[in-house]
Protein backbone atom coordinates (compact mmCIF):
# COMPACT_ATOMS: atom_id res chain seq x y z
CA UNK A 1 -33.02 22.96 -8.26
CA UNK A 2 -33.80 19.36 -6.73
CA UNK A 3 -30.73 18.33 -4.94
CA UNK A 4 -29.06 14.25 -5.12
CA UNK A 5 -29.87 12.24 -2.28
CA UNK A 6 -27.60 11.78 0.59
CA UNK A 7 -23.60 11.01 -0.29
CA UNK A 8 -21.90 9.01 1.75
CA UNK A 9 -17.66 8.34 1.19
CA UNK A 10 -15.95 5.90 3.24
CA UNK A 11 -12.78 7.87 4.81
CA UNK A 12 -9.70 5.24 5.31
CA UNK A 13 -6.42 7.45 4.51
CA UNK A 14 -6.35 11.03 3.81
CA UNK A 15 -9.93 11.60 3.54
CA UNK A 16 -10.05 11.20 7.69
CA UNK A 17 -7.80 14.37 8.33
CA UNK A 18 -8.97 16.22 5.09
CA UNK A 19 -12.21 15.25 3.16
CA UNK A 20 -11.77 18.19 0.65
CA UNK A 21 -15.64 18.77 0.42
CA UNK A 22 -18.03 20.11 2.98
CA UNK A 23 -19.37 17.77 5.36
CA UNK A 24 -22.43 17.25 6.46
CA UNK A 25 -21.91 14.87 9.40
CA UNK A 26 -19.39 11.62 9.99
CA UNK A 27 -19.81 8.66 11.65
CA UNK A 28 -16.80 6.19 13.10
CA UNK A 29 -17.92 3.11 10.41
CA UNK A 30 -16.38 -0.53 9.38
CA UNK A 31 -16.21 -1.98 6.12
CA UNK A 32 -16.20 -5.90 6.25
CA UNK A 33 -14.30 -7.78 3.75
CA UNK A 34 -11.09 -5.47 3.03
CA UNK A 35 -8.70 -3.77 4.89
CA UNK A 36 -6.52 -0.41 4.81
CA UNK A 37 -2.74 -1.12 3.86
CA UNK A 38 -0.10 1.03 1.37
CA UNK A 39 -0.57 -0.55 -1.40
CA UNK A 40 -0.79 1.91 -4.00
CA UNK A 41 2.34 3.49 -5.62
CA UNK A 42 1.66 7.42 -4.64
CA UNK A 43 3.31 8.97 -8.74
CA UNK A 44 1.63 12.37 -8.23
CA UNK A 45 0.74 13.27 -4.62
CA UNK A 46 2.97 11.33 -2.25
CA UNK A 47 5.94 10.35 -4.59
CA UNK A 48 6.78 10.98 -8.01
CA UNK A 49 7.18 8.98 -11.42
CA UNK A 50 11.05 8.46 -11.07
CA UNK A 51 10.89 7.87 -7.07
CA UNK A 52 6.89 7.21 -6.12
CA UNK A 53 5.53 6.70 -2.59
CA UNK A 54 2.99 4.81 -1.25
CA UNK A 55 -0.34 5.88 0.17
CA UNK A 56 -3.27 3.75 1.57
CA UNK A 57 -5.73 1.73 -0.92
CA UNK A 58 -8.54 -0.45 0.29
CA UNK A 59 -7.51 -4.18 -0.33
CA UNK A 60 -10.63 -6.87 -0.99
CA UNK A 61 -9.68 -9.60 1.66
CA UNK A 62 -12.07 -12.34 2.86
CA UNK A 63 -12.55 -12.17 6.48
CA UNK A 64 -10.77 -8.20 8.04
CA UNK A 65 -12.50 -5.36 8.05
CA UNK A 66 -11.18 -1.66 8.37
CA UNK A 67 -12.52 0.92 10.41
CA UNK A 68 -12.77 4.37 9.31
CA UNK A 69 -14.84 7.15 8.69
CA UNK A 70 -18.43 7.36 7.28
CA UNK A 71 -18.59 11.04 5.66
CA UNK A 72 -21.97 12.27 4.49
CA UNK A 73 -21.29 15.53 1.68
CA UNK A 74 -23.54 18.37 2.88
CA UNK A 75 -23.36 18.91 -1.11
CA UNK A 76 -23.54 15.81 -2.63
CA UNK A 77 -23.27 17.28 -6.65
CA UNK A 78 -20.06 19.10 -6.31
CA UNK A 79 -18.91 16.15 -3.72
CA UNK A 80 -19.17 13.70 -6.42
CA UNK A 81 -17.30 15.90 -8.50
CA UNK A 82 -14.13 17.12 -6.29
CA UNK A 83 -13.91 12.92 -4.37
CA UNK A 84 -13.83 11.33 -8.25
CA UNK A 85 -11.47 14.37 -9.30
CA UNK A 86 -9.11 13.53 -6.18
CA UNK A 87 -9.09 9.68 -5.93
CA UNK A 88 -9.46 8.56 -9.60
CA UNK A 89 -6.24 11.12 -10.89
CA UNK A 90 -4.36 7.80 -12.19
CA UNK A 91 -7.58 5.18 -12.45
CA UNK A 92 -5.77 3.25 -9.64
CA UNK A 93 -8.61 3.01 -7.52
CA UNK A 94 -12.25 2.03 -8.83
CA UNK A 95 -15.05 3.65 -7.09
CA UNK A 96 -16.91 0.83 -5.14
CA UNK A 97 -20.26 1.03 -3.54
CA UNK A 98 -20.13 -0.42 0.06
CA UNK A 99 -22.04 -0.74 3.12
CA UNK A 100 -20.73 0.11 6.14
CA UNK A 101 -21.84 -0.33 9.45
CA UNK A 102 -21.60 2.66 11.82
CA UNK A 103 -21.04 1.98 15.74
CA UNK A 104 -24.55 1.83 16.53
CA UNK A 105 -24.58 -0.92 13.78
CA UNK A 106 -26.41 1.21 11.15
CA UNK A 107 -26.05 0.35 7.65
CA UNK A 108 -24.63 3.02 5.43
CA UNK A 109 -24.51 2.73 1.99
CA UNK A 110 -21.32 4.84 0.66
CA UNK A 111 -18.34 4.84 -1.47
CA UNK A 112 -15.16 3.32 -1.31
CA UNK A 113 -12.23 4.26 -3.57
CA UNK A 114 -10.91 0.42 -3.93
CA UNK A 115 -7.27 -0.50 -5.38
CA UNK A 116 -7.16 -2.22 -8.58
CA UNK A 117 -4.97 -4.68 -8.64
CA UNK A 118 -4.46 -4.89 -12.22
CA UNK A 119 -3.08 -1.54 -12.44
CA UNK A 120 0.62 -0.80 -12.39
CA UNK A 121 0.15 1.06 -9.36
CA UNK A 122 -1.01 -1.75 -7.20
CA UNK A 123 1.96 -2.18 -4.91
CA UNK A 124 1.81 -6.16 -4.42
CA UNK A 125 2.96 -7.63 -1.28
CA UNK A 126 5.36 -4.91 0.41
CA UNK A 127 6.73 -6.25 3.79
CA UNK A 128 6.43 -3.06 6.52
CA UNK A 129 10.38 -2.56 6.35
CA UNK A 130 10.34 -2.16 2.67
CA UNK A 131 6.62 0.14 3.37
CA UNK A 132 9.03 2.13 6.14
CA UNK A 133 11.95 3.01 3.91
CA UNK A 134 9.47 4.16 0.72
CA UNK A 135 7.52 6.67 3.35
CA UNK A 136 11.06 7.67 4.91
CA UNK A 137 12.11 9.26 1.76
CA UNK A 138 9.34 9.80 -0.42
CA UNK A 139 7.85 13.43 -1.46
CA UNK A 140 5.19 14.52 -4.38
CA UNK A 141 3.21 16.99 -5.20
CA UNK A 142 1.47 17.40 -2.00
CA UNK A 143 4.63 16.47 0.36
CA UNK A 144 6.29 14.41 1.92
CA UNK A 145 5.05 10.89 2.18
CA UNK A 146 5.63 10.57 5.87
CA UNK A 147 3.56 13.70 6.64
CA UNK A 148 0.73 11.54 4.72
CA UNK A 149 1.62 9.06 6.91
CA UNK A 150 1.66 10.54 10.54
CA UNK A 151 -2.09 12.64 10.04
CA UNK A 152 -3.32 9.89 8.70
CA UNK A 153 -2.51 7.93 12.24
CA UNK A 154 -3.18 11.17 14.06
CA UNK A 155 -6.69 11.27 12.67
CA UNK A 156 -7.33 7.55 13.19
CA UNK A 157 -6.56 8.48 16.78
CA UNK A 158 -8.28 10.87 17.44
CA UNK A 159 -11.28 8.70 16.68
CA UNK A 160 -10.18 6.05 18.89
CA UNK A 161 -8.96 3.51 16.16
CA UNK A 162 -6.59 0.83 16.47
CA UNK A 163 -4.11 0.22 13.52
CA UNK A 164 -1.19 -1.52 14.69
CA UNK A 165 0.68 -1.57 10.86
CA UNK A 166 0.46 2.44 11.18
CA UNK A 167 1.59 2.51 14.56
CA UNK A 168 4.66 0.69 13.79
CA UNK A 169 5.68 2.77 10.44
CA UNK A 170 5.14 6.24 12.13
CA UNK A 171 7.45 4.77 14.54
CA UNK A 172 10.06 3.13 11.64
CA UNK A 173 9.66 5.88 9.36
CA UNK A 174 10.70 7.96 12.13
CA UNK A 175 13.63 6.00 13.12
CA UNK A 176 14.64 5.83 9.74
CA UNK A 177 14.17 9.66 9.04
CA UNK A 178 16.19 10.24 12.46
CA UNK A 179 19.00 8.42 11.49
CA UNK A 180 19.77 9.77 7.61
């Protein structure tokens, strides 16, 4: 049996601190031209459809880029079929095909699970605060939102990655948690 070529998924959110497929290799990576923010209303996973959450979505936007992860699938067949399976549960996202450039300024062609914003999911425009108090009391099918929320900073830290929105809600959902 011939195998696909290489798979390459562009990690952002969740798929930094668990990819759910076997990995062949990552690479820290940059995607020009959108950038990492909670804008997708989290009905299953994070939230549900009476109180949702939010998790992170890929937003186009001329001129940012967000850093992340480049993840190659050591088996690209069943990769293709568990990544679609776990990002395109609601059709929120549409599956994009990106190139990224790794830190030795390699391109990588991959995928990117992209918002859309005409579905009813797309969480237009939240200021942080209003971000915060979601995340504070949020909880789905796979937990709490805020747990979503503090690996996903953990693992951008651990690869050395700056994002100051996350930094300040781990530290306002916190407060916020603290004080209920």
């Amino acid at each position: 049996m011939t195998q696909s070529p290489d798979l390459w998924v562009f990690g952002y959110g969740s798929l930094i601190y668990n990819p759910g497929i076997a990995v062949a290799e990552t690479r820290r990576a940059t995607l020009d031209g959108y950038r990492r923010r909670f804008c997708m209303w989290s009905v299953h996973h994070r939230g549900t459809e009476t109180d949702p959450g939010l998790v992170l979505a890929l937003e186009e936007e001329a001129g940012v880029s967000c850093r992340g992860i480049a993840i190659r699938a050591a088996d690209p067949d069943a990769a293709i079929i568990e990544i679609r399976e776990r990002e395109l549960v609601s059709s929120a996202y549409h599956e994009a095909r990106v190139t990224l450039r790794d830190d030795a300024g390699e391109a990588i062609e991959a995928l990117a699970y992209v918002i859309d914003p005409g579905h009813p999911q797309y969480a237009r425009d939240l200021a942080l605060e209003e971000q915060a108090a979601i995340i504070a009391a949020a909880n789905g099918g796979r937990g709490p939102n805020h747990e979503y929320l503090n690996s996903t900073f953990a693992g951008l830290q651990g690869l050395e990655i700056d994002d100051p929105d996350l930094e300040w809600l781990v530290t306002r959902v916190q407060q916020i948690r603290d004080a209920a």
